[in-house]
Protein backbone atom coordinates (compact mmCIF):
# COMPACT_ATOMS: atom_id res chain seq x y z
CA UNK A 1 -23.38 -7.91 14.01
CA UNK A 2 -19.58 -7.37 14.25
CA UNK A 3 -17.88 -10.23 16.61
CA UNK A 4 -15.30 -8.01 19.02
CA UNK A 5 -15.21 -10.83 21.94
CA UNK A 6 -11.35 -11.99 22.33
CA UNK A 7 -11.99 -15.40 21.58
CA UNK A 8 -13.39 -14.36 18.05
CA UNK A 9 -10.63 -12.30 18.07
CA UNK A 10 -7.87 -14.36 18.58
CA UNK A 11 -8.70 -16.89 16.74
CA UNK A 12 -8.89 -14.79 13.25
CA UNK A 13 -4.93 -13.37 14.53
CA UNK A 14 -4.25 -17.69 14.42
CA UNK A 15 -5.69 -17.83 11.32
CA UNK A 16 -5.53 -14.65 9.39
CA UNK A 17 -1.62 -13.70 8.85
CA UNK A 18 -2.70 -10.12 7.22
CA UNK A 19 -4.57 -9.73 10.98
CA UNK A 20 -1.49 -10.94 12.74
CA UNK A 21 0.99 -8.63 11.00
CA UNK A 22 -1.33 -5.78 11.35
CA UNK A 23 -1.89 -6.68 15.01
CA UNK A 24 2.30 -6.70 15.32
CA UNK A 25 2.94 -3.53 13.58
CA UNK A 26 0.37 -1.87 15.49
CA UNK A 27 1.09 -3.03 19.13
CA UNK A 28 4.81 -2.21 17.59
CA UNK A 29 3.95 1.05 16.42
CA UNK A 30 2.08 2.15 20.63
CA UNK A 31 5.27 0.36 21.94
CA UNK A 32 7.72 2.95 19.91
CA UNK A 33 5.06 5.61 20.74
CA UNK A 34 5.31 4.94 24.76
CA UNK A 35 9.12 5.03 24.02
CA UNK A 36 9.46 7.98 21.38
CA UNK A 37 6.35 10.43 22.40
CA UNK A 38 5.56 10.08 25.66
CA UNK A 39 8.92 11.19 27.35
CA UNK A 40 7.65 14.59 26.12
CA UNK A 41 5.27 14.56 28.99
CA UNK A 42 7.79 14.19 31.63
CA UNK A 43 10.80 16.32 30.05
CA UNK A 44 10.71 18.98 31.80
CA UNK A 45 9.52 17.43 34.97
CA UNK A 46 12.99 15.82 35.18
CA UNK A 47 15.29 19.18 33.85
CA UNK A 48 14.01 21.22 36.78
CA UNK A 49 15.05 18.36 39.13
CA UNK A 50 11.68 17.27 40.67
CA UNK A 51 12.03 13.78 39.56
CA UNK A 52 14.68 11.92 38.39
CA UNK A 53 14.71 10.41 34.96
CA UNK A 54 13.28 6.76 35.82
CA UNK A 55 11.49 7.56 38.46
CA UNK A 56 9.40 10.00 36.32
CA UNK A 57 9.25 7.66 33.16
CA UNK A 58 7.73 4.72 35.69
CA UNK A 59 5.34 7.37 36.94
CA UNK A 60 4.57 8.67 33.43
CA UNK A 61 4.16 5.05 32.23
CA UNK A 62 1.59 4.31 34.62
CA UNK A 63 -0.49 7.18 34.22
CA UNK A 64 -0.11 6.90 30.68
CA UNK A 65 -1.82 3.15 31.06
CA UNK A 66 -4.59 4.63 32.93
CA UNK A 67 -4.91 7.62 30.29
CA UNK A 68 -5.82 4.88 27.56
CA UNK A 69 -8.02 2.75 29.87
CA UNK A 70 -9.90 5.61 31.56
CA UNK A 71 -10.24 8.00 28.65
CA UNK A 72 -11.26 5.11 26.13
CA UNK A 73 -13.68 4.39 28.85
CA UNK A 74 -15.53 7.78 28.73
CA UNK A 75 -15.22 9.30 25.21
CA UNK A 76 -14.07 7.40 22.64
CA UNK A 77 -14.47 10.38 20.24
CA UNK A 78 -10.53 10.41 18.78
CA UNK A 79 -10.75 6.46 18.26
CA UNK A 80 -13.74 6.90 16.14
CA UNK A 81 -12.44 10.06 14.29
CA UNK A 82 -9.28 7.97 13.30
CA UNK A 83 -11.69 5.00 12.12
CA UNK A 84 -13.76 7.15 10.17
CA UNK A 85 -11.29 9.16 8.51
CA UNK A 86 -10.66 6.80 5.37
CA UNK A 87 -11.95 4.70 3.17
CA UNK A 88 -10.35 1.92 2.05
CA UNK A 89 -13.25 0.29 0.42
CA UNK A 90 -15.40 -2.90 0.09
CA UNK A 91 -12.69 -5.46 -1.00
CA UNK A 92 -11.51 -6.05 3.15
CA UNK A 93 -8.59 -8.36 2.23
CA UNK A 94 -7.14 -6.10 0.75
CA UNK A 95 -7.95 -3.15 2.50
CA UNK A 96 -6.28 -5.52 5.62
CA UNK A 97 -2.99 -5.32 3.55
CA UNK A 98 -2.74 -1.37 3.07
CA UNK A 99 -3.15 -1.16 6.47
CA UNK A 100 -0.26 -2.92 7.22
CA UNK A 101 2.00 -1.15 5.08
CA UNK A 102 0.43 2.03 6.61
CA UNK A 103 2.08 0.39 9.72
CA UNK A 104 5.00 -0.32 8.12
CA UNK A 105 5.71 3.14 7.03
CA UNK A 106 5.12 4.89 10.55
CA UNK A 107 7.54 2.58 12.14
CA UNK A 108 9.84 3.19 10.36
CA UNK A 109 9.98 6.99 10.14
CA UNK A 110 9.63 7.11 13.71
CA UNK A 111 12.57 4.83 14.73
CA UNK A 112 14.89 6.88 12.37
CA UNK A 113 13.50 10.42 13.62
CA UNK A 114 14.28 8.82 17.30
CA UNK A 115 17.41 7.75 16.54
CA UNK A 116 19.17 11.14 16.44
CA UNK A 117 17.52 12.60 19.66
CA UNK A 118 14.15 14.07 17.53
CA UNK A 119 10.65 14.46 19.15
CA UNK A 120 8.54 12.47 16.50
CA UNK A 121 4.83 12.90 15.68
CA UNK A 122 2.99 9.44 15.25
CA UNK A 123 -0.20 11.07 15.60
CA UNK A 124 1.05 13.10 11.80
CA UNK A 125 2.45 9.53 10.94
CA UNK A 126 -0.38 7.73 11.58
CA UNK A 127 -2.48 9.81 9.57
CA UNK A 128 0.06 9.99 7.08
CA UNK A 129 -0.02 6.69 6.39
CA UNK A 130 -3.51 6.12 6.47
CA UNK A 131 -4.07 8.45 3.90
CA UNK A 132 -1.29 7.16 1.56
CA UNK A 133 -2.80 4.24 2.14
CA UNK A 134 -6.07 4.77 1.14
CA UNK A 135 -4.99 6.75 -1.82
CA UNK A 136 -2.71 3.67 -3.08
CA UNK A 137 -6.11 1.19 -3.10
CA UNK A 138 -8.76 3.75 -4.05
CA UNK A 139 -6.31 5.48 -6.56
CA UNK A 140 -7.49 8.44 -6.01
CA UNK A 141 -8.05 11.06 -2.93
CA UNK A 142 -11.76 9.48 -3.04
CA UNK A 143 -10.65 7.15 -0.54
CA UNK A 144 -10.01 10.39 2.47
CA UNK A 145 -13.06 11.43 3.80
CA UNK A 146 -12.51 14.89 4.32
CA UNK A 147 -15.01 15.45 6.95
CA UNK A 148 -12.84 13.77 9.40
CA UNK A 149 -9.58 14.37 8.15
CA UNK A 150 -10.28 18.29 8.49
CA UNK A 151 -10.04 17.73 12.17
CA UNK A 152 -6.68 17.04 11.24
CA UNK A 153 -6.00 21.12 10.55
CA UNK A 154 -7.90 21.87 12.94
CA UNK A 155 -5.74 20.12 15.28
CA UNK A 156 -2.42 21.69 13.77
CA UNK A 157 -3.71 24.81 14.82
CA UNK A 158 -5.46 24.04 18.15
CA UNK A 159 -2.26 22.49 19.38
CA UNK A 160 0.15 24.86 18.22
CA UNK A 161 -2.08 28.62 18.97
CA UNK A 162 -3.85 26.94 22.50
CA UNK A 163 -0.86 25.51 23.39
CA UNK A 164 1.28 28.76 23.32
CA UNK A 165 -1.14 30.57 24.18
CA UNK A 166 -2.32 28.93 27.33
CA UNK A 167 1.23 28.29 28.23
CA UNK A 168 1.63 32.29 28.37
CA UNK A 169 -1.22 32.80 30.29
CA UNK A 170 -0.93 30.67 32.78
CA UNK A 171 3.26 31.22 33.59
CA UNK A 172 2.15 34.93 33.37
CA UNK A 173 -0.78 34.59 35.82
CA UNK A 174 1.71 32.70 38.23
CA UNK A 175 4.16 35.28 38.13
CA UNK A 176 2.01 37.91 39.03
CA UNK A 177 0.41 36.22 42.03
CA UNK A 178 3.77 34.51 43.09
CA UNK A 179 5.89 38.01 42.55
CA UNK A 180 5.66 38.90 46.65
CA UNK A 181 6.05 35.49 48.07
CA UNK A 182 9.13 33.62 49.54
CA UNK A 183 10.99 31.60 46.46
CA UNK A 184 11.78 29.10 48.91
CA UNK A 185 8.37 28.08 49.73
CA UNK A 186 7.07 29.02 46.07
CA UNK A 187 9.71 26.45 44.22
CA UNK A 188 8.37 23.76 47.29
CA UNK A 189 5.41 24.33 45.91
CA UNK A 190 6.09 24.06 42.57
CA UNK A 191 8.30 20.76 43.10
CA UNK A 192 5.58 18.62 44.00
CA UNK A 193 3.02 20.67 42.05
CA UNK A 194 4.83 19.82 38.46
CA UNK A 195 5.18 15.51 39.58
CA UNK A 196 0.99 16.48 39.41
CA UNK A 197 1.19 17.92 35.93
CA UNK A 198 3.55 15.52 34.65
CA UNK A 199 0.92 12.84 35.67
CA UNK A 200 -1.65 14.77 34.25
CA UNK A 201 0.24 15.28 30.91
CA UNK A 202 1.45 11.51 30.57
CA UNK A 203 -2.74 11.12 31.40
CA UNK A 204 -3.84 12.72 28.40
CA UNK A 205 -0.96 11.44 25.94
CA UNK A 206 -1.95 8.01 26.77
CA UNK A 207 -5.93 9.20 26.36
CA UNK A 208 -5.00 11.08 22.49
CA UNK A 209 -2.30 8.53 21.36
CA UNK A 210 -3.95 5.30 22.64
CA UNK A 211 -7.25 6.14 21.13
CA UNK A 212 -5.34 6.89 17.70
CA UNK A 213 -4.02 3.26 17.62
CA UNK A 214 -6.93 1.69 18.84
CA UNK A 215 -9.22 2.85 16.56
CA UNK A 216 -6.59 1.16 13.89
CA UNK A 217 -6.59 -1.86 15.74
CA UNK A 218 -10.27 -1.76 15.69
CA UNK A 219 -10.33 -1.35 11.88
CA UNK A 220 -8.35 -3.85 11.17
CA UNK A 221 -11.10 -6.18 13.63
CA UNK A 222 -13.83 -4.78 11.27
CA UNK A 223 -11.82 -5.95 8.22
CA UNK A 224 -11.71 -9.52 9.16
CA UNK A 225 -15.21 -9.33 10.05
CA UNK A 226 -16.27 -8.63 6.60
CA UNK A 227 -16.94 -5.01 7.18
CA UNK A 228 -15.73 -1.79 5.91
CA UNK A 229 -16.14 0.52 8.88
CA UNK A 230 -16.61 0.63 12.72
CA UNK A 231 -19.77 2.69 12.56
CA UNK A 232 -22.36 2.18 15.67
CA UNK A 233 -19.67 -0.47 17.00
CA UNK A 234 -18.29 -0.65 20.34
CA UNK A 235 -14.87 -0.58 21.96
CA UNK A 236 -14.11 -3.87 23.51
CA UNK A 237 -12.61 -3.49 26.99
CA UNK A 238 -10.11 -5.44 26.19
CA UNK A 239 -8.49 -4.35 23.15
CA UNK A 240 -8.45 -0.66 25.50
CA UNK A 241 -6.51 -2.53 28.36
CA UNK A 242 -3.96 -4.26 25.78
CA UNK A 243 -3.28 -1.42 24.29
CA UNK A 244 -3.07 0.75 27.48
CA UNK A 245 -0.81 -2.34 29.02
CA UNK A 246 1.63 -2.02 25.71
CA UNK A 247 1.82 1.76 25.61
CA UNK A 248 2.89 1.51 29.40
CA UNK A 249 5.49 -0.81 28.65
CA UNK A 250 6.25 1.66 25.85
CA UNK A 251 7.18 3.53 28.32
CA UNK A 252 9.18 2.39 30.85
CA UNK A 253 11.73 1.87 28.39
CA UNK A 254 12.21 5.91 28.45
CA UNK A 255 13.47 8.32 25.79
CA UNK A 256 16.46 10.48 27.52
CA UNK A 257 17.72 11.91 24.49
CA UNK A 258 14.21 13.32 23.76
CA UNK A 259 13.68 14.27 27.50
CA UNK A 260 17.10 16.57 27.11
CA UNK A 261 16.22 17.73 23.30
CA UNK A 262 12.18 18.98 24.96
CA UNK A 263 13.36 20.15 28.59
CA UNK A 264 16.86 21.14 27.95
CA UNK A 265 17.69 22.11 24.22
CA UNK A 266 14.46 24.29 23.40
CA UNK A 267 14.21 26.41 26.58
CA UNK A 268 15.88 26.55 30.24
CA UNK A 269 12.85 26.12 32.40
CA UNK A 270 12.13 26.85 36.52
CA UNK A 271 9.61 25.15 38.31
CA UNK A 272 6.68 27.27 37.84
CA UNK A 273 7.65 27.23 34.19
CA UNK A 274 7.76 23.68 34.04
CA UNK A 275 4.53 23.31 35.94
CA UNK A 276 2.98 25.93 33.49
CA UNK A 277 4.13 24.35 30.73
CA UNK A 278 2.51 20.84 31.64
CA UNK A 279 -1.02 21.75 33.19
CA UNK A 280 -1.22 24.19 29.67
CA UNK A 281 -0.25 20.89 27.22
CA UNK A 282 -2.49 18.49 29.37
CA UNK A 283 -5.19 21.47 28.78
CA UNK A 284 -5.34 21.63 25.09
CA UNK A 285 -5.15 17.71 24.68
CA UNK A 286 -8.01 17.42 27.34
CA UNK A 287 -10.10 19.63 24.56
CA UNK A 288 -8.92 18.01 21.99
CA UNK A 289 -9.72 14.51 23.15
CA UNK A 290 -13.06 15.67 24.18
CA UNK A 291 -13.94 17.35 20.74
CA UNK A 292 -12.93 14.01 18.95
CA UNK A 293 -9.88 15.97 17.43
CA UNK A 294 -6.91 14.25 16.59
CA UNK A 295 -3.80 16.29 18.15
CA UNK A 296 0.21 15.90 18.26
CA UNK A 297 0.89 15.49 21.98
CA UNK A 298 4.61 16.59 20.98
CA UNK A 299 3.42 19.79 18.66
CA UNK A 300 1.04 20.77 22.39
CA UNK A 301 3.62 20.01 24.25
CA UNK A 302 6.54 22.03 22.41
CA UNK A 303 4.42 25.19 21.78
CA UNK A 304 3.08 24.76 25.76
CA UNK A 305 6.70 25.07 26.84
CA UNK A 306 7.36 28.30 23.75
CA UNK A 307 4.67 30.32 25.41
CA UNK A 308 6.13 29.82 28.83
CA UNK A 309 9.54 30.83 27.81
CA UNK A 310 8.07 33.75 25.94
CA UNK A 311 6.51 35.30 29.63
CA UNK A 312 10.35 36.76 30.09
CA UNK A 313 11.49 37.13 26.39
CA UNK A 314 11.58 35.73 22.99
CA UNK A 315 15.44 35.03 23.27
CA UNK A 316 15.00 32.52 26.10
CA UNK A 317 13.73 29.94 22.96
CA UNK A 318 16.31 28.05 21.43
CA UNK A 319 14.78 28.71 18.05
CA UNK A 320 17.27 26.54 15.94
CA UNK A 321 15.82 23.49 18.15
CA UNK A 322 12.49 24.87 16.99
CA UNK A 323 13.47 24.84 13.48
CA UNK A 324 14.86 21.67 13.79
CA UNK A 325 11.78 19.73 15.06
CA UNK A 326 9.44 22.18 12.75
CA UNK A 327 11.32 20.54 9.46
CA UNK A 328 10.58 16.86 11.31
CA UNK A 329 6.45 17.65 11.17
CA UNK A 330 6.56 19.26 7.60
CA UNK A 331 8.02 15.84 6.47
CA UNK A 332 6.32 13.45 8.18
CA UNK A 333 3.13 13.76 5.82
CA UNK A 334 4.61 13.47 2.85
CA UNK A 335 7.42 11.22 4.19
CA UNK A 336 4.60 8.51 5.61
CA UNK A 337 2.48 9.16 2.83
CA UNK A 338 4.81 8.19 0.32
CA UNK A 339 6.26 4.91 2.15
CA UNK A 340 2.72 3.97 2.89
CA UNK A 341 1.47 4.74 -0.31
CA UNK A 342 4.60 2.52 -2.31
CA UNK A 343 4.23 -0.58 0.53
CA UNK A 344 0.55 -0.49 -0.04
CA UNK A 345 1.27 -1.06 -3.95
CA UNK A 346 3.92 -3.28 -3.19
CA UNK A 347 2.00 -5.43 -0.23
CA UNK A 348 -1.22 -5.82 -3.08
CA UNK A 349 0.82 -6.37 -5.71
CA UNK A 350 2.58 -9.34 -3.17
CA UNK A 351 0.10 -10.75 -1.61
């Protein structure tokens, strides 16, 4: 039986430095999420002037602590997807040590991609990395277990079709039953209506990005115990709330350039389109989470806002910022891959 109390614990972090870096590099890589990922939920709650920029990242970092806790809580399904999805076979030690370079390699694409102003994708990283880290100590693809990772593509498309399309359907539904009412009142309305969706969006990108990292940290548990896999075991609570605590703090550190290059850059958004926007994004990840499917909260969020923009016309996209964070997601798998797969190498070869 797998150990998972917090004494056990923290005793093998004391005692096991592979456990302690991967520990690091993972409550490193939720802190840079929090920071990098989650001021997409709250982007265009602050460009149509309903909150102002801290008040909305404090308010998105607490509901993205209760998004981890909560969620975690009552489906677990993404945590155990990410667990599940490779194999990095029976030698744990060093199966420990490609995790961390896994790690390693999201970091550090994500801190460069954030640098300039860039909405990243650590969900993408994360299973980027995973994968190039699998494939460095099985060497081979035998080590991807494609049963999982095919909820991977399914997510692509979930996130990017649902998204736009349920952020088209609901802006156009609004404007139909708002088209004969006073604009005054209506953009009242809306104002306090889009501080709900903004909680509700931060809600689900700490449920679908918390889970992601805490089924890594939970890996990594399973490694020091001896085992291979997670299988049949449950979440602690308290690996959920440290996690959920660290994301939050994640957050409260903000992300303005992103907030601008989301609400701003892409599209010029109203209230209603803002609202639309959010409740559609906090949709699709709701689904997602539930299904067990591993989404980009950034990717939901993006084509959320396209489809609401696309209720007037096509032109009111910014298309070249479209471009622009398209080309970050087509690198980030092989970008990931390839650090993770050459620090895995390196890391075995080292230690």
């Amino acid at each position: 039986m797998m150990d998972v109390s917090f004494t056990y614990f923290w005793q093998q972090v004391t005692s096991n430095p592979a456990l302690a870096i991967t520990v690091l590099l993972t409550l490193g890589v939720i802190f840079v999420n929090g920071w990098t990922d989650a001021p997409n939920a709250i982007a265009t709650c602050v460009t149509t002037r309903c909150l102002n920029a801290r008040t909305a990242i404090m308010l998105s970092a607490a509901f993205n602590f209760m998004g981890v806790l909560i969620m975690t809580h009552i489906n677990s399904a993404v945590a155990s997807t990410i667990s599940g999805m490779v194999d990095f076979g029976g030698d744990t030690q060093n199966a420990l040590i490609a995790l961390c370079a896994a790690l390693f390699s999201i970091v550090v694409y994500s801190v460069m991609a954030a640098r300039v102003g860039i909405p990243t994708s650590e969900s993408h990283s994360l299973i980027a990395g995973l994968t190039g880290a699998a494939i460095a100590i099985q060497n081979g693809v035998g080590g991807i277990n494609m049963d999982e990772w095919v909820k991977v593509l399914y997510g692509l498309v979930l996130s990017l079709a649902l998204g736009f399309l349920s952020g088209w359907c609901i802006c156009k539904l609004l404007t139909i039953v708002c088209a004969g009412m006073n604009r005054r009142k209506t953009n009242a309305f809306f104002r306090v209506a889009q501080i709900f969706g903004a909680a509700a969006m931060s809600f689900m990108h700490g449920a679908q990005d918390g889970q992601k990292f805490i089924g890594v940290l939970f890996l990594g548990m399973a490694f020091c115990n001896g085992q291979s896999s997670v299988a049949g075991v449950i979440i602690p609570t308290w690996l959920m709330l440290l996690c959920s605590v660290v994301m939050g703090l994640g957050t409260s550190v903000g992300g303005e350039k992103i907030i601008k290059s989301v609400g701003m850059d892409m599209v010029k958004l109203e209230k209603y389109q803002g609202f639309s926007s959010d409740i559609a994004a906090a949709f699709c990840l709701l689904l997602s989470s539930v299904g067990g499917i591993p989404v980009s909260t950034t990717h939901t969020k993006t084509s959320a806002i396209m489809g609401v923009g696309a209720v007037k016309r096509l032109s009111a996209i910014n298309f070249s910022v479209v471009k622009e964070m398209m080309l970050t997601w087509v690198f980030t798998f092989p970008g990931c891959g390839l650090i993770s797969f050459v620090m895995a190498k390196l890391f075995m070869a080292i230690f």
